[in-house]
N, C-alpha and C. Protein backbone atom coordinates (compact mmCIF):
# COMPACT_ATOMS: atom_id res chain seq x y z
N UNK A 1 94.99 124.52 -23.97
CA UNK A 1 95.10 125.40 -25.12
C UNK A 1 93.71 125.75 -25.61
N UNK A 2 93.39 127.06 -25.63
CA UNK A 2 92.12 127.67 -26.44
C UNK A 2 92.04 127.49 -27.76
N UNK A 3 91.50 127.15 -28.73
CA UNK A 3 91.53 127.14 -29.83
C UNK A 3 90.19 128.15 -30.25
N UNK A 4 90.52 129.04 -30.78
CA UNK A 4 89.26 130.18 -31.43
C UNK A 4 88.91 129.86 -32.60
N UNK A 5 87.76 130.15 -32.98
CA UNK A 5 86.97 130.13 -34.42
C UNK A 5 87.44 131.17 -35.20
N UNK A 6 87.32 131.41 -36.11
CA UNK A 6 87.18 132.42 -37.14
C UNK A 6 87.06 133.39 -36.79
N UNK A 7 85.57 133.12 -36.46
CA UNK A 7 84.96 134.23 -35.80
C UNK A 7 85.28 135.25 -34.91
N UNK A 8 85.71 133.97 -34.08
CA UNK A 8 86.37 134.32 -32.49
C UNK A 8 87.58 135.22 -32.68
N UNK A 9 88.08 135.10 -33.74
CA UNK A 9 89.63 135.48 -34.24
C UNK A 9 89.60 136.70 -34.81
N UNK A 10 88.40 137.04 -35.63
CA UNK A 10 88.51 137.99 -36.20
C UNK A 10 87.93 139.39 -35.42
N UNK A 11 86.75 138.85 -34.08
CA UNK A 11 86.18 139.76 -33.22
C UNK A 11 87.50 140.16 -32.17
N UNK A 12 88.33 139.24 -32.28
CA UNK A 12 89.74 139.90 -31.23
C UNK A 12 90.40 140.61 -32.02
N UNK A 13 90.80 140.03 -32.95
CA UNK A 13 91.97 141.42 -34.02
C UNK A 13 90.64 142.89 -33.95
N UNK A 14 89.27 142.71 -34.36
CA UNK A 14 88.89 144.20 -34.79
C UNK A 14 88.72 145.23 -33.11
N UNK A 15 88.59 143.90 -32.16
CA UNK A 15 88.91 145.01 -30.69
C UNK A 15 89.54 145.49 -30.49
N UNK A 16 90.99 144.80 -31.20
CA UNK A 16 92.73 145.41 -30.91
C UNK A 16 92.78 146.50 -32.12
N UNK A 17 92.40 146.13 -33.03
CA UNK A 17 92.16 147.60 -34.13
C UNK A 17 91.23 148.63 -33.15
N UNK A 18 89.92 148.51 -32.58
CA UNK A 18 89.59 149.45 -32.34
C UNK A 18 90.06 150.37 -30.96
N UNK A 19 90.95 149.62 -29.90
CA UNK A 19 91.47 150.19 -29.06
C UNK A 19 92.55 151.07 -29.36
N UNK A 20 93.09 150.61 -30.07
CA UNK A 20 94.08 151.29 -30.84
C UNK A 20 93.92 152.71 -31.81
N UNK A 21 93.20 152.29 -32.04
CA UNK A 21 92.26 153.44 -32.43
C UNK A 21 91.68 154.85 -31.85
N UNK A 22 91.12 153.98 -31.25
CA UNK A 22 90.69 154.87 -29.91
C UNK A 22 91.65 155.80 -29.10
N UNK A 23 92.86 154.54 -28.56
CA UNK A 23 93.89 155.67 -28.30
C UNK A 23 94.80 156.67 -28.82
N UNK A 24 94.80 156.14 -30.08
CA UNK A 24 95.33 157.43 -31.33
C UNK A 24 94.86 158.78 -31.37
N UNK A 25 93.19 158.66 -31.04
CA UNK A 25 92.62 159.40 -31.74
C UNK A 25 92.00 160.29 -30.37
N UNK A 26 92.01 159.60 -28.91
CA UNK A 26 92.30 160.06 -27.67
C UNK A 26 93.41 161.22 -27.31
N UNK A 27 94.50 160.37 -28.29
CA UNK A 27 95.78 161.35 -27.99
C UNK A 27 96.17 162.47 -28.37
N UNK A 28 95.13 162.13 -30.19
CA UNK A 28 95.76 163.28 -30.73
C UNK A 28 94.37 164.40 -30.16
N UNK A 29 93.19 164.37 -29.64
CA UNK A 29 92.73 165.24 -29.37
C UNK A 29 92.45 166.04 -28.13
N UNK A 30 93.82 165.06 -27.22
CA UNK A 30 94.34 165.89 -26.15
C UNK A 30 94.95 166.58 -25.89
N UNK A 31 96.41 166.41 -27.56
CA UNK A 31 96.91 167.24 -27.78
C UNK A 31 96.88 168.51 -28.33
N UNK A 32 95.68 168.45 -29.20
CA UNK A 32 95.19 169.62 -29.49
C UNK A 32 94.23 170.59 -28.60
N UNK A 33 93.42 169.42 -27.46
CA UNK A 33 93.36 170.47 -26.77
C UNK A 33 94.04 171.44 -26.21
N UNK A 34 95.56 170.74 -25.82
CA UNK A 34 96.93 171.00 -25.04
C UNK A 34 97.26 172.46 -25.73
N UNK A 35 96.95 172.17 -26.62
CA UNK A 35 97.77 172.83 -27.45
C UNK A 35 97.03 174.46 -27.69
N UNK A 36 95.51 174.32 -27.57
CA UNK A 36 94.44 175.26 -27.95
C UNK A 36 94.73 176.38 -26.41
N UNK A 37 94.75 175.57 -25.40
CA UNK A 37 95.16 175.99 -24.03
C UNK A 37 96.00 176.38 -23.67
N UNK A 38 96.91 176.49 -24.65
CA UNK A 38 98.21 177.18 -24.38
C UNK A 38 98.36 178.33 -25.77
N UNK A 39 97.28 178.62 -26.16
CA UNK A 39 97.34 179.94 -27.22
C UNK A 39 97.88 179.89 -28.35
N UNK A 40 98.11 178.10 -28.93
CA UNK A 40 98.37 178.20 -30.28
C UNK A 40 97.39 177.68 -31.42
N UNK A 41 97.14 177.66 -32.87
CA UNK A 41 96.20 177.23 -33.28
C UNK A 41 96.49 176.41 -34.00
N UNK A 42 95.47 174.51 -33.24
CA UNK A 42 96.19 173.99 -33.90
C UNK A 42 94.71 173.26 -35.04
N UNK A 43 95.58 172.30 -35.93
CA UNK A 43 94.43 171.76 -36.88
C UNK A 43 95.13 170.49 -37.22
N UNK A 44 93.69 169.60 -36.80
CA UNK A 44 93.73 168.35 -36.81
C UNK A 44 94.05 167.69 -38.49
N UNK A 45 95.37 166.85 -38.85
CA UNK A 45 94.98 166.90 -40.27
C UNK A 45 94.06 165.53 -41.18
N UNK A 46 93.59 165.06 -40.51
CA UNK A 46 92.95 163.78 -40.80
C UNK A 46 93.22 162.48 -41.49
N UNK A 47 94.27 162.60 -41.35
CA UNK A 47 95.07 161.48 -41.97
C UNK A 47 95.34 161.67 -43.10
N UNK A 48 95.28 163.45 -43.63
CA UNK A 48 95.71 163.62 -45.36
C UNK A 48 97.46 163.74 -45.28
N UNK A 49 98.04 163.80 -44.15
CA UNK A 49 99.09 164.23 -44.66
C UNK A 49 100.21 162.70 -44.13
N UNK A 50 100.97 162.37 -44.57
CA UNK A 50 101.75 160.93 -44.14
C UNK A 50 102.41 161.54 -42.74
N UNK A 51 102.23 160.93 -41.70
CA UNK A 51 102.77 160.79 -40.44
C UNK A 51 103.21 162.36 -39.50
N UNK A 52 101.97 162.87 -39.81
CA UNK A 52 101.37 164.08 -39.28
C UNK A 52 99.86 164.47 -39.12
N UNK A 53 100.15 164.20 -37.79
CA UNK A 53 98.93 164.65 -37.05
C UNK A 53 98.15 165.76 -37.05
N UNK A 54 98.81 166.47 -36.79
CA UNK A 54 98.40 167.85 -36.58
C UNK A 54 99.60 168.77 -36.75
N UNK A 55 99.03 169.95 -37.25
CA UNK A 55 99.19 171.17 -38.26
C UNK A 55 99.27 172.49 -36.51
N UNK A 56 100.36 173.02 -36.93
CA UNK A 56 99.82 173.84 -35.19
C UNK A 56 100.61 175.00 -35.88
N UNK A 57 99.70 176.39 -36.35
CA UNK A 57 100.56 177.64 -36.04
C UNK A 57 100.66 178.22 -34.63
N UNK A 58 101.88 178.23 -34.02
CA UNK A 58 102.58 178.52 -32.80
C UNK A 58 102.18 180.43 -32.29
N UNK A 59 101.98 180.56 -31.44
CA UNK A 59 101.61 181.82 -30.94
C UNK A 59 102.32 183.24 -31.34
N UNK A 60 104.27 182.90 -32.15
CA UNK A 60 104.72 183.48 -32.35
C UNK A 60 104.63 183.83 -34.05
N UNK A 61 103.67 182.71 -34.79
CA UNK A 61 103.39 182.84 -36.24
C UNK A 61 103.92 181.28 -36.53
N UNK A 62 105.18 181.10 -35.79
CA UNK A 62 105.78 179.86 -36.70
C UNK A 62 105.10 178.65 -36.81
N UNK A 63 105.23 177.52 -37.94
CA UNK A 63 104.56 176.25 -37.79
C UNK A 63 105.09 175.35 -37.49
N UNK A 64 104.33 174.09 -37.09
CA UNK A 64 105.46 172.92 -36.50
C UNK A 64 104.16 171.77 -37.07
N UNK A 65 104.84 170.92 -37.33
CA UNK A 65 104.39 169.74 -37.25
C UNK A 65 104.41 168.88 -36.22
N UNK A 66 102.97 168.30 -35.92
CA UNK A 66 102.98 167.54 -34.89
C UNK A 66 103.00 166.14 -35.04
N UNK A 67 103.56 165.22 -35.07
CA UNK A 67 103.13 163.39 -34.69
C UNK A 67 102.94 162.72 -33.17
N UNK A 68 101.81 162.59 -33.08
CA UNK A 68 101.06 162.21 -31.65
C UNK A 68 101.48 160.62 -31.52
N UNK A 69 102.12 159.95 -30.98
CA UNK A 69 102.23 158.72 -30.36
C UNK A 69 101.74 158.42 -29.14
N UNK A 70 100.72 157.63 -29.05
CA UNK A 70 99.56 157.43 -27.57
C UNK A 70 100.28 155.82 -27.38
N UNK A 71 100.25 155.75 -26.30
CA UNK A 71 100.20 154.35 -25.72
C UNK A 71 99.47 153.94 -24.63
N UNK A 72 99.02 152.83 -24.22
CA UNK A 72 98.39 152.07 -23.01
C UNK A 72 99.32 151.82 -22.24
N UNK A 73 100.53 151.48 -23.06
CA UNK A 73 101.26 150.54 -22.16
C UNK A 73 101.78 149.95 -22.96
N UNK A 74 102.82 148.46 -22.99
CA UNK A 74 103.73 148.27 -23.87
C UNK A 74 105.13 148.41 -23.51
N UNK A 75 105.69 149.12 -23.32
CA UNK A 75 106.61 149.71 -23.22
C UNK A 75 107.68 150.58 -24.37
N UNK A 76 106.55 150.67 -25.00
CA UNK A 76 107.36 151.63 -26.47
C UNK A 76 106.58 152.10 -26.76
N UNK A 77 107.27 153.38 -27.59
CA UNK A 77 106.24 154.18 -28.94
C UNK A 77 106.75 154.06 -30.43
N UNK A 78 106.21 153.44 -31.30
CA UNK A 78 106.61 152.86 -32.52
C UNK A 78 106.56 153.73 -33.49
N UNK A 79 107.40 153.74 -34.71
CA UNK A 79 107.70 154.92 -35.35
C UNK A 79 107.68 156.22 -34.98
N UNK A 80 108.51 156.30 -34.25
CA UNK A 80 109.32 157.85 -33.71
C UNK A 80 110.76 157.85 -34.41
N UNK A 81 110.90 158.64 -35.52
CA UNK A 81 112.23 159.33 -35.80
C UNK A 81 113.02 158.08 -36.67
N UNK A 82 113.36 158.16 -37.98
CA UNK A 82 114.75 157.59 -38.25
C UNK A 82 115.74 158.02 -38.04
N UNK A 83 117.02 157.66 -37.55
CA UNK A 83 118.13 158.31 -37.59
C UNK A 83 118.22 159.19 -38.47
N UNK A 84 118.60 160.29 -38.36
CA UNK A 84 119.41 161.28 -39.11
C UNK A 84 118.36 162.00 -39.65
N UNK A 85 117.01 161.38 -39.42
CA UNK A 85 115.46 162.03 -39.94
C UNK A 85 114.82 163.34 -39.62
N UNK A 86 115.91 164.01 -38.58
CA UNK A 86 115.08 165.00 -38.33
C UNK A 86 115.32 166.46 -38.68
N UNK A 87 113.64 167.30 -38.49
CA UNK A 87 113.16 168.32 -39.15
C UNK A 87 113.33 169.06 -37.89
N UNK A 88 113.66 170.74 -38.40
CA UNK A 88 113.31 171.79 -37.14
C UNK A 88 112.12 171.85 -36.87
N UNK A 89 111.17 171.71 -38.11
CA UNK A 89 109.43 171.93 -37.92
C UNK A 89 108.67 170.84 -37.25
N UNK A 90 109.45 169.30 -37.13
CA UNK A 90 108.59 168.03 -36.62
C UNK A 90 108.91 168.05 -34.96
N UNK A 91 107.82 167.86 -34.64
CA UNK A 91 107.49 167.33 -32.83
C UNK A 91 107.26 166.34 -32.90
N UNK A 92 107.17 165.23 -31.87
CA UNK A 92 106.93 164.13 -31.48
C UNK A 92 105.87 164.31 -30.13
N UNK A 93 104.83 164.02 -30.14
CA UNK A 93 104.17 164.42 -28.84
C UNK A 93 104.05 162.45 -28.36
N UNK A 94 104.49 162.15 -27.37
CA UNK A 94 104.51 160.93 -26.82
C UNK A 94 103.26 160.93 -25.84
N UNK A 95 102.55 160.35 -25.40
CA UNK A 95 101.80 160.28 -24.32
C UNK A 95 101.51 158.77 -24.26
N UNK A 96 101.55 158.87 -22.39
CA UNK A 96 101.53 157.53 -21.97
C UNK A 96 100.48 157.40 -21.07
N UNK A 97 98.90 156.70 -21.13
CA UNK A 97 97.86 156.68 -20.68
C UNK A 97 98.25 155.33 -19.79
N UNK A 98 98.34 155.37 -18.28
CA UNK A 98 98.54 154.62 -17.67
C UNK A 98 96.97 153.89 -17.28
N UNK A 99 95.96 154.36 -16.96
CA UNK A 99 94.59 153.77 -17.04
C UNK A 99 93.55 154.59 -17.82
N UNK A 100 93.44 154.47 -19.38
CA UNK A 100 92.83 154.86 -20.53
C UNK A 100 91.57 155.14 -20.07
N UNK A 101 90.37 154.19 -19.48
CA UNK A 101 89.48 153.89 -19.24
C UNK A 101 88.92 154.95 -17.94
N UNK A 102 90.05 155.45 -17.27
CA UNK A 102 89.49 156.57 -16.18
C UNK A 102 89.79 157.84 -16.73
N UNK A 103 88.82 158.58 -16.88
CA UNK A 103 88.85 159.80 -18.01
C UNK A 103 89.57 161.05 -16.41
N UNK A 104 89.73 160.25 -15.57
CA UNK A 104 89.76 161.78 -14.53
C UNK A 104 91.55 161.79 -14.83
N UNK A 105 92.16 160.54 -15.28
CA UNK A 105 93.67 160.42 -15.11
C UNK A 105 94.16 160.90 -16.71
N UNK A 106 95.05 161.69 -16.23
CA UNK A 106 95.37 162.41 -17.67
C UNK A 106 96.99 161.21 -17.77
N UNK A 107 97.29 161.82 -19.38
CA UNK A 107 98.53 160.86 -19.52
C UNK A 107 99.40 161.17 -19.37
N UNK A 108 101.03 160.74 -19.10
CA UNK A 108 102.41 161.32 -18.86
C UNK A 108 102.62 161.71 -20.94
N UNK A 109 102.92 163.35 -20.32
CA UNK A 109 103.06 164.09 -21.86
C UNK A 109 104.90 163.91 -22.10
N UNK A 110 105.34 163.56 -23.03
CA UNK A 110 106.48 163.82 -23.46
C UNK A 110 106.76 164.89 -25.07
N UNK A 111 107.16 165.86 -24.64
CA UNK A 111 107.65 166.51 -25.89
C UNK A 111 109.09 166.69 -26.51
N UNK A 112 108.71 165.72 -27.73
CA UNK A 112 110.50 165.82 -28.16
C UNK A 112 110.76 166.66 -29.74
N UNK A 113 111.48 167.67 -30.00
CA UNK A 113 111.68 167.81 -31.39
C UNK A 113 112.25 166.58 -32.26
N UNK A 114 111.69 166.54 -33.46
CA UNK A 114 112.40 165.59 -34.08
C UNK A 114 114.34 165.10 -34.28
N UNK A 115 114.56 166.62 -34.10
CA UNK A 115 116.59 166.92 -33.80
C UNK A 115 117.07 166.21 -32.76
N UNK A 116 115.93 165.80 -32.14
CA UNK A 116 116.88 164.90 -30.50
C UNK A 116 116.39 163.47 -30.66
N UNK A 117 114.89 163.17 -31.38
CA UNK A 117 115.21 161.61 -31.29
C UNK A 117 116.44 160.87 -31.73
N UNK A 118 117.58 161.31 -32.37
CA UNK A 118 118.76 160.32 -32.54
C UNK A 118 119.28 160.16 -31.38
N UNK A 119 119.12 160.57 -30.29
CA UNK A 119 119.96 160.36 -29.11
C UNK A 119 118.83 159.21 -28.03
N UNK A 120 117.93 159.09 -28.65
CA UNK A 120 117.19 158.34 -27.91
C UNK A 120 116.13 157.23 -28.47
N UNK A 121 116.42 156.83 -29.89
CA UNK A 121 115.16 155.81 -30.27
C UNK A 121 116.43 154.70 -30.44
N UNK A 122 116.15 153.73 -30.49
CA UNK A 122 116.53 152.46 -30.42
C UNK A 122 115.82 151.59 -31.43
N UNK A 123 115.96 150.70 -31.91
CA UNK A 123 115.32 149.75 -32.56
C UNK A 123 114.63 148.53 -32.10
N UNK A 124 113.34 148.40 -32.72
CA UNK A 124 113.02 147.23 -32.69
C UNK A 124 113.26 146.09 -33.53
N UNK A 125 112.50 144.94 -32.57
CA UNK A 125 112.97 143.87 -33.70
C UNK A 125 113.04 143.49 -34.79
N UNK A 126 111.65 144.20 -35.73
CA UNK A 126 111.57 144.63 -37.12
C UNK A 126 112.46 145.58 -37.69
N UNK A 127 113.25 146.29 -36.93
CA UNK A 127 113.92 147.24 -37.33
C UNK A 127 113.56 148.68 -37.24
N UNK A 128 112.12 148.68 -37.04
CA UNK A 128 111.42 150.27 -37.12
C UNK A 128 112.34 151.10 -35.78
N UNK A 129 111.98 152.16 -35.75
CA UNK A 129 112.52 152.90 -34.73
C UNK A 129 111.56 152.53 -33.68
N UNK A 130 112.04 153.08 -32.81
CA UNK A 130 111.00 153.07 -31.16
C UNK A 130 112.01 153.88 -30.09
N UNK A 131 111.04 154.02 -29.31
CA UNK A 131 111.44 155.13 -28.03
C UNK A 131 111.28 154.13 -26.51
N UNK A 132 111.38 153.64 -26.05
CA UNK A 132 111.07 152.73 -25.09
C UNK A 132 110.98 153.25 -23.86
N UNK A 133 109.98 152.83 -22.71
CA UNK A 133 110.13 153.67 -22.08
C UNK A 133 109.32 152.42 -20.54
N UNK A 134 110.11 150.97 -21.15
CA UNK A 134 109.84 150.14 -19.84
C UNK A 134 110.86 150.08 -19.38
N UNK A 135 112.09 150.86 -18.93
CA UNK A 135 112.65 150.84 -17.29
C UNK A 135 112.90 151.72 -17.26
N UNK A 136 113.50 151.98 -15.68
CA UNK A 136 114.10 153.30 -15.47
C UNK A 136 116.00 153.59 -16.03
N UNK A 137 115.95 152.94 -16.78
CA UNK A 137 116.94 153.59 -17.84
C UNK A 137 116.68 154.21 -18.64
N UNK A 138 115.47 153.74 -19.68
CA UNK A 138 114.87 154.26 -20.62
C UNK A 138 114.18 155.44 -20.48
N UNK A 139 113.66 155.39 -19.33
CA UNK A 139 112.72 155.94 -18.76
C UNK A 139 113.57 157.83 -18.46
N UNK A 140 114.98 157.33 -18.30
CA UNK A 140 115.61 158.16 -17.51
C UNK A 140 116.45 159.27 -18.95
N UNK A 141 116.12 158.57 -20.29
CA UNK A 141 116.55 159.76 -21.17
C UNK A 141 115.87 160.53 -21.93
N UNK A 142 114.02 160.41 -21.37
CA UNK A 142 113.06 160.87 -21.91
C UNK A 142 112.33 161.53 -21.06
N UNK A 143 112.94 161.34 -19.23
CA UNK A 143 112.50 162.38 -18.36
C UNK A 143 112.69 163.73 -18.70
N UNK A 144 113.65 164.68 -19.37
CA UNK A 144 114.04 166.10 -19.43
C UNK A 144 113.10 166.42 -20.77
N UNK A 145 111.90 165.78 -20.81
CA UNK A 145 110.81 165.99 -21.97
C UNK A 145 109.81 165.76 -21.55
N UNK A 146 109.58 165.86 -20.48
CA UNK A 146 108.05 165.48 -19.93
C UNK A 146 107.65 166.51 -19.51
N UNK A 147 106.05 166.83 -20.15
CA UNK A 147 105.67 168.20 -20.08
C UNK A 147 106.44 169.48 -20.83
N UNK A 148 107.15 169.27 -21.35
CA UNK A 148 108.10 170.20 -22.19
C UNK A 148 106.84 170.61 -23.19
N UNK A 149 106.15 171.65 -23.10
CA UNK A 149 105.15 171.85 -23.78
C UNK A 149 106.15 173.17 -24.63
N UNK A 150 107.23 173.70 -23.88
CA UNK A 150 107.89 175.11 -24.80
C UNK A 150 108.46 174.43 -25.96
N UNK A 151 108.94 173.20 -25.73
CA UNK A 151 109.46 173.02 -27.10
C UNK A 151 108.87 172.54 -28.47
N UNK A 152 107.32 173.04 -28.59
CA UNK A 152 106.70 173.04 -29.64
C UNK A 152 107.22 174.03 -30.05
């Protein structure tokens, strides 16, 4: 058994804060590239608005709200959707960075409107919502959203 210092303890929690971090902030500015590249204009909102990422007027005028969920790995994306929670204007942009660290490998994109996560988040053990996406069950009701970039 390892036993860590203080120290030791507190330099591991601020790595796991800052990876985390990192991939948040990875995700959401891939999505806006995604998003710039496909002719809509979007704007990053900096954490002023509660559980919205980004601000995107759509090519046709309309707006949508975006919430970026990045992962490493895990097998979930955490706070996606309460039941019965959803907006015509909210997206869910999921992305799953299978090796973060190689900038040449892009991530598996999932796009879901907020109207369909009830058919697909599940709960965790705390109770929060989540989207899971370690087997190919899970895996298999979030395939018909991958790359779905029209349904912003």
């Amino acid at each position: 058994m390892t036993i860590l210092t203080n120290q030791q303890g507190l330099e591991a929690a601020e790595s796991t804060r800052r990876s985390g971090y990192a991939t948040g902030m990875a995700g959401e500015f891939f999505v806006i590239s995604s998003l710039f590249r496909l002719g809509h204009l979007p704007t990053l909102t900096l954490r002023n608005a509660k559980s919205i990422d980004i601000l995107v007027e759509k090519t046709d005028g309309q707006l949508r709200k975006i919430s970026v969920k990045a992962s490493r790995g895990g097998g979930k994306w955490m706070g996606v959707g309460k039941p019965g929670s959803g907006s015509p204007s909210l997206v869910y942009v999921l992305l799953l960075y299978k090796d973060f660290e190689d900038v040449k490998t892009q991530p598996e994109v999932y796009v879901i409107p907020s109207q369909d996560t009830d058919a697909i988040v599940d709960v965790w053990h705390d109770g929060s919502p989540a989207i899971y996406f370690s087997n190919a069950d899970y895996r298999q009701r979030i395939e018909k959203y991958r790359d779905a970039w029209h349904l912003i």
